[in-house]
C-alpha atoms as a PDB file:
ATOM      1  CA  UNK A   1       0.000   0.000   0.000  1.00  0.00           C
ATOM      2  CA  UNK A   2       3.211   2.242   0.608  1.00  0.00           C
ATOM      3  CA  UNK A   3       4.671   1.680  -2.686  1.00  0.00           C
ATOM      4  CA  UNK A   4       0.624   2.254  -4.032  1.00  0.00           C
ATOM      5  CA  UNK A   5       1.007   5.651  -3.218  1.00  0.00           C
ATOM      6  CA  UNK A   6       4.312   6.610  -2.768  1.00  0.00           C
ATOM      7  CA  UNK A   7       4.428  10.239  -3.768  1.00  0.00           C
ATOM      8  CA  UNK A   8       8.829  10.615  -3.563  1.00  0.00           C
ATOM      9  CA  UNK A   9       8.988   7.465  -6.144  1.00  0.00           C
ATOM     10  CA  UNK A  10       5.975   8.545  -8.353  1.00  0.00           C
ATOM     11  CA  UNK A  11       8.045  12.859  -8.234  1.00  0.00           C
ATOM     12  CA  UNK A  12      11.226  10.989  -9.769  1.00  0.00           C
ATOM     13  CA  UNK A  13       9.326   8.915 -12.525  1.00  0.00           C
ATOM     14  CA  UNK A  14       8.219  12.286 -13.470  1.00  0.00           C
ATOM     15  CA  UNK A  15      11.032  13.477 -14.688  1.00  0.00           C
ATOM     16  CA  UNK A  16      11.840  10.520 -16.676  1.00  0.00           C
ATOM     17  CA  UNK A  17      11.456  11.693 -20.429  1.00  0.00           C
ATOM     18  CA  UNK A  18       9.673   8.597 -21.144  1.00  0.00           C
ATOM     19  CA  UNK A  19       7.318   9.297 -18.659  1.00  0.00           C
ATOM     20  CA  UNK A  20       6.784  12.775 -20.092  1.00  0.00           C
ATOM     21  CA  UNK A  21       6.368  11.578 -23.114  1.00  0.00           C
ATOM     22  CA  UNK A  22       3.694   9.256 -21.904  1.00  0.00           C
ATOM     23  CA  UNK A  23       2.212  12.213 -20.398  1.00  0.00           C
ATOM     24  CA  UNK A  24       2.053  13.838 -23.688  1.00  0.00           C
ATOM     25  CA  UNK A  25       0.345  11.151 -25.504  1.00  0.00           C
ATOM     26  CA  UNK A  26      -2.229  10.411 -22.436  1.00  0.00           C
ATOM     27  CA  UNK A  27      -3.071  14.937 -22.583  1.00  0.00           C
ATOM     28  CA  UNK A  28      -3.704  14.456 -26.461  1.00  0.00           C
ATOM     29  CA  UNK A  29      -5.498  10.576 -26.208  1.00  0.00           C
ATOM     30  CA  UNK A  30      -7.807  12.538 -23.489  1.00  0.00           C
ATOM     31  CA  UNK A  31      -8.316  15.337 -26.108  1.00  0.00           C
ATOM     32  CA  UNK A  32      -9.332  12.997 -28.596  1.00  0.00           C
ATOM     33  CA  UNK A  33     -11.741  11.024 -26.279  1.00  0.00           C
ATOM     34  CA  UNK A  34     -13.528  14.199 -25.115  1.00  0.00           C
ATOM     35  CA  UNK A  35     -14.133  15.392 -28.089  1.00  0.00           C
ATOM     36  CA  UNK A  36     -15.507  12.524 -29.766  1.00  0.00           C
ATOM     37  CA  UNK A  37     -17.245  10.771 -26.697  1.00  0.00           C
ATOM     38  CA  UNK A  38     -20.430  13.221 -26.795  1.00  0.00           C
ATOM     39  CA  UNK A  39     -21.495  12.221 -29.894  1.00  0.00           C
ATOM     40  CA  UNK A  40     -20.303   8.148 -29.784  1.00  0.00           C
ATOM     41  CA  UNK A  41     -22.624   8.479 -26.496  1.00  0.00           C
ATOM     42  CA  UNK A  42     -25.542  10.252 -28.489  1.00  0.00           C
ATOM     43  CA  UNK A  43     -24.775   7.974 -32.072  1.00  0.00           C
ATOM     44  CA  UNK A  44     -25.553   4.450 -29.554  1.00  0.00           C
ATOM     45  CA  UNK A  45     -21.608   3.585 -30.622  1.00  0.00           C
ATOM     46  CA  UNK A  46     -20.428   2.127 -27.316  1.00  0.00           C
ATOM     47  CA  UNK A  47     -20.520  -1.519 -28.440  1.00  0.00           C
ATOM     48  CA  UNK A  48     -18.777  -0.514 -31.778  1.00  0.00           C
ATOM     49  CA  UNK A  49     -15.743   1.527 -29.948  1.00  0.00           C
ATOM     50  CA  UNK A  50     -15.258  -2.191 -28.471  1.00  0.00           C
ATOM     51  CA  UNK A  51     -15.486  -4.185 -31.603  1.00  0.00           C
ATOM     52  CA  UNK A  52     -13.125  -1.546 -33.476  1.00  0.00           C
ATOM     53  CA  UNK A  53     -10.182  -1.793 -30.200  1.00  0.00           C
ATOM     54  CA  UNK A  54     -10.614  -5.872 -30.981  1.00  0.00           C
ATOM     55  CA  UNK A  55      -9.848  -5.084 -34.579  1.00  0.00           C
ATOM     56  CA  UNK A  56      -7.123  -2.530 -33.671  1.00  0.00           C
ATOM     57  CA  UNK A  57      -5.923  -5.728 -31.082  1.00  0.00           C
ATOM     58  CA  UNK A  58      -5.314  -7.451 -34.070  1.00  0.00           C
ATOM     59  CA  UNK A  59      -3.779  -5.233 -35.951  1.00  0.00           C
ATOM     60  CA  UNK A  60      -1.183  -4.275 -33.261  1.00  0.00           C
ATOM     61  CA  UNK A  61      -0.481  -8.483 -33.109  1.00  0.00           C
ATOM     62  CA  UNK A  62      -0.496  -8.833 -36.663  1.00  0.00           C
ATOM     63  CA  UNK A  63       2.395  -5.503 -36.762  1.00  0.00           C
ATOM     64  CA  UNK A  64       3.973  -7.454 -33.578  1.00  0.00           C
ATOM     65  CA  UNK A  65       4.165 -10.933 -35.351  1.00  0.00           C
ATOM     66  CA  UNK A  66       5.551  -9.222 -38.673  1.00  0.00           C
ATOM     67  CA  UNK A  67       7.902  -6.855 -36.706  1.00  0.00           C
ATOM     68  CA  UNK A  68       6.313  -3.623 -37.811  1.00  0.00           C
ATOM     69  CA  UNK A  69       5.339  -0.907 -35.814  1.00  0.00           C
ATOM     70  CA  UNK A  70       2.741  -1.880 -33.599  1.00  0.00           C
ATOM     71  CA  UNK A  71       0.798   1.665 -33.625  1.00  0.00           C
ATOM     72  CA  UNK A  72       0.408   1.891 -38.034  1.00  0.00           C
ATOM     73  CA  UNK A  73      -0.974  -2.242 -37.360  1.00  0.00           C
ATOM     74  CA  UNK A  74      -3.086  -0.941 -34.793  1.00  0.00           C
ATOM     75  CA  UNK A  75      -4.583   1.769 -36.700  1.00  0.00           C
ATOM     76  CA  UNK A  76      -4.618  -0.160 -40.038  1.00  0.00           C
ATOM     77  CA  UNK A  77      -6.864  -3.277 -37.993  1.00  0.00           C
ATOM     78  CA  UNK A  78      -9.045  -0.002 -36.714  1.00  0.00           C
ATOM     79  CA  UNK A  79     -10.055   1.571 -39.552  1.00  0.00           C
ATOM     80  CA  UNK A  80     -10.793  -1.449 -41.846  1.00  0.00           C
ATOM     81  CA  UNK A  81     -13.202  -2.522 -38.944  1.00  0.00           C
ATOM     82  CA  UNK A  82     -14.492   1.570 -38.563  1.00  0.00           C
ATOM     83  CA  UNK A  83     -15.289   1.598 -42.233  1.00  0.00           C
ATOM     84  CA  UNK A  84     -16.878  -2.529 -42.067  1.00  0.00           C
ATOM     85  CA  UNK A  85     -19.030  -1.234 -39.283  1.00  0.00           C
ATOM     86  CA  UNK A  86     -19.952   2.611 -40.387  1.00  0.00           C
ATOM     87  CA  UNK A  87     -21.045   1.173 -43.554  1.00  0.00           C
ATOM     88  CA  UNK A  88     -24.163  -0.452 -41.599  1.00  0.00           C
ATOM     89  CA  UNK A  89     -26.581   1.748 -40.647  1.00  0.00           C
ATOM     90  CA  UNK A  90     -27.057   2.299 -36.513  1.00  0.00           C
ATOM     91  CA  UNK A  91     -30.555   1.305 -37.374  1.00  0.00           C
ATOM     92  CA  UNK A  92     -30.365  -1.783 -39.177  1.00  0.00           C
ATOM     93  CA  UNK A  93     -31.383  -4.119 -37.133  1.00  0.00           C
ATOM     94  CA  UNK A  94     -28.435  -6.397 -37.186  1.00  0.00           C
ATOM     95  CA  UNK A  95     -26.670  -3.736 -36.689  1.00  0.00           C
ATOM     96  CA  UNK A  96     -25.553  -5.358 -33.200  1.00  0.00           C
ATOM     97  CA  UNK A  97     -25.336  -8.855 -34.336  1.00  0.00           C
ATOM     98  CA  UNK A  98     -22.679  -7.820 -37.049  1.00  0.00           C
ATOM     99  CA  UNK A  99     -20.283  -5.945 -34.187  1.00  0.00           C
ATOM    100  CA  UNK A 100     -20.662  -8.915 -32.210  1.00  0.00           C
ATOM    101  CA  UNK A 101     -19.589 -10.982 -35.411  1.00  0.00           C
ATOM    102  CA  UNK A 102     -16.787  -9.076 -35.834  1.00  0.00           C
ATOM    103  CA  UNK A 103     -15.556  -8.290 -32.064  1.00  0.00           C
ATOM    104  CA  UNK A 104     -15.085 -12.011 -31.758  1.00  0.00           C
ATOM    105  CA  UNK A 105     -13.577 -12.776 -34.840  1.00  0.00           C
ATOM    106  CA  UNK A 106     -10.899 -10.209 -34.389  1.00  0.00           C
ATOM    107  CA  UNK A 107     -10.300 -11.078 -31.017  1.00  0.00           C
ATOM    108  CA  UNK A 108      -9.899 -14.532 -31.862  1.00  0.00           C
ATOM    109  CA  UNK A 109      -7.559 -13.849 -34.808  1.00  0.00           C
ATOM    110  CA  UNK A 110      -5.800 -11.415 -32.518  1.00  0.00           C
ATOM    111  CA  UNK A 111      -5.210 -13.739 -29.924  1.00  0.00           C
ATOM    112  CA  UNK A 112      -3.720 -16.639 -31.909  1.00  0.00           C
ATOM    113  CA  UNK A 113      -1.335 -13.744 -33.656  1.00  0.00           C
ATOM    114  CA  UNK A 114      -0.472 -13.396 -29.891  1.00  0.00           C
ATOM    115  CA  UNK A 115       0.108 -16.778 -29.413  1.00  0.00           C
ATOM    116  CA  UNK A 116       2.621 -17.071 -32.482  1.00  0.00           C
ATOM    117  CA  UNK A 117       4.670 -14.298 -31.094  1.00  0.00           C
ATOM    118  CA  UNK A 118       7.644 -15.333 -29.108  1.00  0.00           C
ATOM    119  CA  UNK A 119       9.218 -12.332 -28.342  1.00  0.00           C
ATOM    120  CA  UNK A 120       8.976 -10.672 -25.046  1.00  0.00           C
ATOM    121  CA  UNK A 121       5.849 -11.116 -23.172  1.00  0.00           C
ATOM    122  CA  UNK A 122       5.368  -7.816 -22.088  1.00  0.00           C
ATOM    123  CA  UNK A 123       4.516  -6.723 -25.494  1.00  0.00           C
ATOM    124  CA  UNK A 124       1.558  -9.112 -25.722  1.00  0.00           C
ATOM    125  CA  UNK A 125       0.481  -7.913 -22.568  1.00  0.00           C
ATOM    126  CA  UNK A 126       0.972  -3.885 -23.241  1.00  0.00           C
ATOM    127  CA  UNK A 127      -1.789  -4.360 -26.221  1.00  0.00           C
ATOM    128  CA  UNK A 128      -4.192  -6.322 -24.020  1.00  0.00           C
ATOM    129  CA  UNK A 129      -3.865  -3.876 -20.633  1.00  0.00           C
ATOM    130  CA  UNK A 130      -1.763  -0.823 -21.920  1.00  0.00           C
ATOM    131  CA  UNK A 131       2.216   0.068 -21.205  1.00  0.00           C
ATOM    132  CA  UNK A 132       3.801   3.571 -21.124  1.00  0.00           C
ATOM    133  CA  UNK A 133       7.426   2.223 -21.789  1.00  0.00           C
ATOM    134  CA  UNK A 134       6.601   1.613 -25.454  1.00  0.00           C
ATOM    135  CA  UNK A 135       5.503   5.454 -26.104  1.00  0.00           C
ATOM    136  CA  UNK A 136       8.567   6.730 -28.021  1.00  0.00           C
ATOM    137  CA  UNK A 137       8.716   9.792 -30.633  1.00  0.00           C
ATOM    138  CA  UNK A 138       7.279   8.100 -33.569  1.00  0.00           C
ATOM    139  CA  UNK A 139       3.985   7.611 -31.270  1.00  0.00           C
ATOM    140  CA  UNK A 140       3.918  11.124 -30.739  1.00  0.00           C
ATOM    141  CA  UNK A 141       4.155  11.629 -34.161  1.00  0.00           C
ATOM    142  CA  UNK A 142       1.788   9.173 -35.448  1.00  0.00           C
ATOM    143  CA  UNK A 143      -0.719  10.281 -32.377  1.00  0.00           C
ATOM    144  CA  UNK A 144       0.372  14.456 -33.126  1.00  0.00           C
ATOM    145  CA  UNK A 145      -0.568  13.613 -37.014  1.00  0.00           C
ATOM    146  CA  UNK A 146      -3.741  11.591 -36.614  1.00  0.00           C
ATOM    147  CA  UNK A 147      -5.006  13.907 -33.427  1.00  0.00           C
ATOM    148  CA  UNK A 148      -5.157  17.104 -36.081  1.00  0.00           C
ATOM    149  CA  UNK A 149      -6.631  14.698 -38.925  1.00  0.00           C
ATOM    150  CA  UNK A 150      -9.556  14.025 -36.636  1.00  0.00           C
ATOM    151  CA  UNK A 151      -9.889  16.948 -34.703  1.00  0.00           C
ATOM    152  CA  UNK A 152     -10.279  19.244 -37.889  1.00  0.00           C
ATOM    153  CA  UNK A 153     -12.504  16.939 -39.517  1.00  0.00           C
ATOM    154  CA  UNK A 154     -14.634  16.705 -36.569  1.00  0.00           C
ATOM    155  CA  UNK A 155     -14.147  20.709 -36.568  1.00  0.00           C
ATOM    156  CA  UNK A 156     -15.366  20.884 -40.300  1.00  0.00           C
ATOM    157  CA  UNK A 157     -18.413  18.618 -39.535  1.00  0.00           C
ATOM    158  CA  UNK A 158     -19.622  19.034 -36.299  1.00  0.00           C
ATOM    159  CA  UNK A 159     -22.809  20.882 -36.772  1.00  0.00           C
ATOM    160  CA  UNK A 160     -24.280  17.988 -39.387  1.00  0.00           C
ATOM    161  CA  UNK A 161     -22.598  15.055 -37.454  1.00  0.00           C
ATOM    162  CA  UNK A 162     -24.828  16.476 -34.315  1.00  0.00           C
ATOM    163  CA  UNK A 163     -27.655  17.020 -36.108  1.00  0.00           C
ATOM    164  CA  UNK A 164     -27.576  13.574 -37.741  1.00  0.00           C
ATOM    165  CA  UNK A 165     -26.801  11.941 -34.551  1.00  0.00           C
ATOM    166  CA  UNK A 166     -29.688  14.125 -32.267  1.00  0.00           C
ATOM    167  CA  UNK A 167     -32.170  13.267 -35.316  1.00  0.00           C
ATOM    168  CA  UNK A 168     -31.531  11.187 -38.603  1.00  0.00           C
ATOM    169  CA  UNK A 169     -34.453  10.793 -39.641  1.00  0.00           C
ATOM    170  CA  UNK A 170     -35.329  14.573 -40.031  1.00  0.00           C
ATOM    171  CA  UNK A 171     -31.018  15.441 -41.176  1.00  0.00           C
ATOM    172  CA  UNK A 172     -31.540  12.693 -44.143  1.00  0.00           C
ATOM    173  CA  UNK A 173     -34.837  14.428 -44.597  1.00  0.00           C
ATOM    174  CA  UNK A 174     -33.021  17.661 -45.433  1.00  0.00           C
ATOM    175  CA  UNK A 175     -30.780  16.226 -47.606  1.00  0.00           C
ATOM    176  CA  UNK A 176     -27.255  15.628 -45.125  1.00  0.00           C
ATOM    177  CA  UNK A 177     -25.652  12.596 -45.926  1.00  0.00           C
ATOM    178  CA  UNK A 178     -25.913  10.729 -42.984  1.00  0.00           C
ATOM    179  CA  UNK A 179     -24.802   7.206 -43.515  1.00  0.00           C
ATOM    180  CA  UNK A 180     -21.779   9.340 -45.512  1.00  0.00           C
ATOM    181  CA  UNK A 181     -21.333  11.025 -42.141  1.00  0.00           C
ATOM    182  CA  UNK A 182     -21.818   8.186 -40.130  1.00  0.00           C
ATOM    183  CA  UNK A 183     -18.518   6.373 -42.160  1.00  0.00           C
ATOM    184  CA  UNK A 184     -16.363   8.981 -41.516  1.00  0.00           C
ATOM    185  CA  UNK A 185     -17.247   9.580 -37.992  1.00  0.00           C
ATOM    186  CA  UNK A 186     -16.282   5.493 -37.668  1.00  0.00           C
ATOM    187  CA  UNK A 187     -13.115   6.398 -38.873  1.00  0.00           C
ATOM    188  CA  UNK A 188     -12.414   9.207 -37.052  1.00  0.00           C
ATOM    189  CA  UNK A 189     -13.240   7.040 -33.811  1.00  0.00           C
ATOM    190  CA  UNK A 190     -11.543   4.101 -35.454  1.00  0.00           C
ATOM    191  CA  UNK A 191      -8.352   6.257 -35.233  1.00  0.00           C
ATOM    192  CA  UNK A 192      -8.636   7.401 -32.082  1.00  0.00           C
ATOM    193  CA  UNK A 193      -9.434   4.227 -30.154  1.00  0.00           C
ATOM    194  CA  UNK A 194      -6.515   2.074 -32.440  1.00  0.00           C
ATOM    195  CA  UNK A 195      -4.150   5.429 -31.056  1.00  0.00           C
ATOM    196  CA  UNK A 196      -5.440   4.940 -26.937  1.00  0.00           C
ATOM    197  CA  UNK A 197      -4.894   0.616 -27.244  1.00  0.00           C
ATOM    198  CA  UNK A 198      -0.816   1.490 -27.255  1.00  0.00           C
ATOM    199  CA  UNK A 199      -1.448   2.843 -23.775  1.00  0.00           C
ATOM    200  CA  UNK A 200      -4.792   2.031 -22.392  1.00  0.00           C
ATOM    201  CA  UNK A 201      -4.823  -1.348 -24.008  1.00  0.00           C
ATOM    202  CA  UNK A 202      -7.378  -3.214 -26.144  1.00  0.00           C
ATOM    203  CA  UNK A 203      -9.519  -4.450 -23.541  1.00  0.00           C
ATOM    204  CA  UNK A 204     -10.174  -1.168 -21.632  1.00  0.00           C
ATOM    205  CA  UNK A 205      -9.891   1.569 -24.061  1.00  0.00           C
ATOM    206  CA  UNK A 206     -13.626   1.555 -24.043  1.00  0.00           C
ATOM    207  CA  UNK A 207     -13.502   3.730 -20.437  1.00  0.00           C
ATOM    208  CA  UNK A 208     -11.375   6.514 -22.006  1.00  0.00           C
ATOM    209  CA  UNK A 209     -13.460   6.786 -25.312  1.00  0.00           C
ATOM    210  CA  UNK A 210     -16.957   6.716 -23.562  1.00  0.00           C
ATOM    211  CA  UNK A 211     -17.305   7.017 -19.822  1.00  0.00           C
ATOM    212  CA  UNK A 212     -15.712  10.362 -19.395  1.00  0.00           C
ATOM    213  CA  UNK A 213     -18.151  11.834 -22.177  1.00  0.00           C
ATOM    214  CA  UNK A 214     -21.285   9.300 -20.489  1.00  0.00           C
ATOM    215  CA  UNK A 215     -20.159  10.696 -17.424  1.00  0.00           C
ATOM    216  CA  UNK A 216     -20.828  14.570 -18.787  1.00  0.00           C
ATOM    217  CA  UNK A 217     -23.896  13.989 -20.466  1.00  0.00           C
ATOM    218  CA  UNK A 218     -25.385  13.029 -16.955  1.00  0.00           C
ATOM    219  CA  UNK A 219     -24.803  16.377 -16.013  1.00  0.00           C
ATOM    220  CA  UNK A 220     -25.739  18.698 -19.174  1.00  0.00           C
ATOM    221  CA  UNK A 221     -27.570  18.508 -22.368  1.00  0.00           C
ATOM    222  CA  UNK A 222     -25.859  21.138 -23.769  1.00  0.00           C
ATOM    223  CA  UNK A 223     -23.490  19.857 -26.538  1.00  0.00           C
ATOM    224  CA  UNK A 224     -21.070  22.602 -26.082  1.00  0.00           C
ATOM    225  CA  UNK A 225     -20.829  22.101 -21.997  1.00  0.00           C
ATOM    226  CA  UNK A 226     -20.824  18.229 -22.505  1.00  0.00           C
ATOM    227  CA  UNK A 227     -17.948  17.990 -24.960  1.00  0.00           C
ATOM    228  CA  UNK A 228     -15.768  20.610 -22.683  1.00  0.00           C
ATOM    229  CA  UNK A 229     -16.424  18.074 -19.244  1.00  0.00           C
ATOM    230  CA  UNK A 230     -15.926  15.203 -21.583  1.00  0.00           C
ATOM    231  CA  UNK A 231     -12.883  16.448 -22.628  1.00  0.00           C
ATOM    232  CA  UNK A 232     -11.947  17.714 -18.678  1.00  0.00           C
ATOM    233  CA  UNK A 233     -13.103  13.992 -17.482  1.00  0.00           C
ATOM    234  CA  UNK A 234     -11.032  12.183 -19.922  1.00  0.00           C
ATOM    235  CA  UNK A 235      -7.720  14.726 -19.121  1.00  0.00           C
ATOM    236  CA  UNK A 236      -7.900  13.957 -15.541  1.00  0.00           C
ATOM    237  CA  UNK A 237      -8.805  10.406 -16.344  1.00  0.00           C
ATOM    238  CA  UNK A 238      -5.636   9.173 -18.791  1.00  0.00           C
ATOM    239  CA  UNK A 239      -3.072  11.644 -17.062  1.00  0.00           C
ATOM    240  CA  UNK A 240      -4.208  10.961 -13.586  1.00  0.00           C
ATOM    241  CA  UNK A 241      -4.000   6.746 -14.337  1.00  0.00           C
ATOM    242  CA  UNK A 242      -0.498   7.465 -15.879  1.00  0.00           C
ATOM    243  CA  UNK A 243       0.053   9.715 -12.813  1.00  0.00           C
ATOM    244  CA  UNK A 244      -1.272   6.475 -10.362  1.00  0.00           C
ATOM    245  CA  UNK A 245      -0.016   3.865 -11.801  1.00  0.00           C
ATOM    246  CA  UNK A 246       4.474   4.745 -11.533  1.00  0.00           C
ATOM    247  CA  UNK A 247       5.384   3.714  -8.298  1.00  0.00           C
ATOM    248  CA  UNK A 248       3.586   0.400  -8.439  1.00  0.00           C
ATOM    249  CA  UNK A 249       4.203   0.067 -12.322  1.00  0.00           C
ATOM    250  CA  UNK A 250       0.491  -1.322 -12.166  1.00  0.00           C
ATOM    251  CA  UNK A 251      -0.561  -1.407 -15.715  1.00  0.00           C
ATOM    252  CA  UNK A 252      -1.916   2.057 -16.786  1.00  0.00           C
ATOM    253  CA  UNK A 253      -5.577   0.786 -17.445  1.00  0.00           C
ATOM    254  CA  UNK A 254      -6.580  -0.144 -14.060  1.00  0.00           C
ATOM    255  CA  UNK A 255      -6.208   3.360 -12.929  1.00  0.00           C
ATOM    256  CA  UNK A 256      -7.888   4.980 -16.207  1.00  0.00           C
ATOM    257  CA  UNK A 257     -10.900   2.770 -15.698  1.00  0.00           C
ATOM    258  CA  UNK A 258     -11.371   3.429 -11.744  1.00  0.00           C
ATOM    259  CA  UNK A 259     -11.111   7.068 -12.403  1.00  0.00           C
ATOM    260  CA  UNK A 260     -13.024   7.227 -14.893  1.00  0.00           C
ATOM    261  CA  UNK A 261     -15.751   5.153 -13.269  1.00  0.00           C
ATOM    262  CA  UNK A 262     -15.446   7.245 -10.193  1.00  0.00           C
ATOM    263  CA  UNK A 263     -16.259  10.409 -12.106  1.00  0.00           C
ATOM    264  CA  UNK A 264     -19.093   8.725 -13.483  1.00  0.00           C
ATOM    265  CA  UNK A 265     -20.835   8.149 -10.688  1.00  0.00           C
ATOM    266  CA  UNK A 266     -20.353  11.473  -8.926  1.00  0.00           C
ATOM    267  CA  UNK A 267     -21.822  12.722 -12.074  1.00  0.00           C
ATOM    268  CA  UNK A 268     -24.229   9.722 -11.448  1.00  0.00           C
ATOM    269  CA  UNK A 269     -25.420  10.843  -8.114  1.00  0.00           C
ATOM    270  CA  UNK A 270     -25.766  14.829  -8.814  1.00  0.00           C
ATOM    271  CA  UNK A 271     -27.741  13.833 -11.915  1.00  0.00           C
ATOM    272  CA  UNK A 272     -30.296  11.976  -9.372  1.00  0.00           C
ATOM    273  CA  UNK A 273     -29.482  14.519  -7.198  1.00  0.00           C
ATOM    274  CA  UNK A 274     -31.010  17.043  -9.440  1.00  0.00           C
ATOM    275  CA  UNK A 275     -34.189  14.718 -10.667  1.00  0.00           C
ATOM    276  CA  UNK A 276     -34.867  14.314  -6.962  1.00  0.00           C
ATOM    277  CA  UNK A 277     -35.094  18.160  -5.949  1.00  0.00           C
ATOM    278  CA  UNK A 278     -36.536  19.253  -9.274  1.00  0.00           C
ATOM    279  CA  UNK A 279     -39.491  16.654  -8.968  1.00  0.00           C
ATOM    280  CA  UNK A 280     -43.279  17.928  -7.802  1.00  0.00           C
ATOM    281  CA  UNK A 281     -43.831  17.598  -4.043  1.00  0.00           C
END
């Protein structure tokens, strides 16, 4: 429990420049996160985020097996499963079926890639849980050039993504291209959850991309006030787990997810909070 919170160990991992470079990916991962979450919380895309981190799981073991780099497999397995999956519309009803299809398939083929690697186990277990030790300038980089992709497409289509994702029916109605829309916004996401499995891992990226913005939207309904908390949430979130987890050199993941959780349900409890005093006597 000493070691869990030893603040003199945790100071001097800080100025590690590995460590600061983890830092740096975790500030721009939680930028990516809280922009996006809002509307993968509004578009019902929870249960694809997870079948697109499988995909990016087996892109990263298919780059480990070959001896790439791990983060262009990652993103490659991400965006062929973003574009599989944002090709169906969100109201097809098989729509769930399909990302279940495809979750388990690429986890499957992602764990026998994993299997066939015999290099050092720690780099099977870094995609699965998240590592910080593997964050090195060409992950800035590729994280730096992928963050401004997304963020300034997102920038360029935000007012039709929300208005597709608040109402299709009506935005198709007028004419925006929604399942268009709805492709490149799986992309976009596909990006940014293939860039967070290099240090949140595959199996728990899910908490960064969507509780922190699931989370805000208990608390507002604004778009605008929900996408700055989201953004907040998932800063405090993926630099705070990075923060947590040096002196035990816990994997980073396990602190991510319980503060992200724990946000959640404070923002859980002043939602009911609210309900409760605003309801007729």
């Amino acid at each position: 429990m000493d070691k869990l919170f030893d603040v003199e160990l945790t100071l001097k991992l800080l100025e590690l420049p590995f460590v600061v470079t983890a830092l740096v990916v975790a500030a721009v991962l939680g930028l990516l996160a809280g922009v996006l979450g809002p509307l993968i919380v509004s578009r019902n895309m929870a249960f694809s985020v997870h079948g697109t981190a499988e995909l990016a799981l087996t892109g990263g073991a298919a780059a480990l097996l070959l001896g790439w780099d791990i983060g262009n497999g990652a993103l490659a397995g991400a965006i062929v499963a973003a574009l599989v999956l944002g090709l169906l519309s969100r109201r097809s009803s098989d729509y769930d079926s399909v990302i279940g299809v495809v979750l388990a398939f690429g986890l499957g083929l992602g764990v026998l890639m994993l299997w066939l690697y015999k290099g050092r186990s720690s780099n099977k277990f870094g995609l699965l849980t998240g590592q910080i030790v593997g964050q090195d300038f060409a992950s800035v980089a590729l994280l730096s050039g992928c963050a401004i992709v997304v963020l300034g497409l997102l920038a360029a289509l935000y007012r039709p993504l929300l208005f597709a994702s608040v109402d299709p029916e009506v935005a198709k109605a007028r004419g925006i291209p929604v399942t268009g829309l709805a492709v490149v916004f799986a992309v976009m996401v596909g990006a940014a959850t293939a860039l967070g499995v290099r240090t949140v891992g595959s199996l728990l990226v899910l908490a960064l991309m969507v509780t922190p913005a699931a989370a805000a939207c208990r608390v507002t309904a604004s778009p605008l006030k929900a996408t700055l908390l989201a953004v907040l949430f998932a800063e405090i979130s993926a630099v705070g787990g990075i923060v947590l987890s040096l002196a035990p050199g816990t994997p980073v993941s396990a602190f991510v997810t319980a503060i992200s959780f724990l946000i959640y349900l404070v923002c859980w409890v002043i939602s009911r909070t609210r309900r409760t005093s605003t309801a007729p006597a």
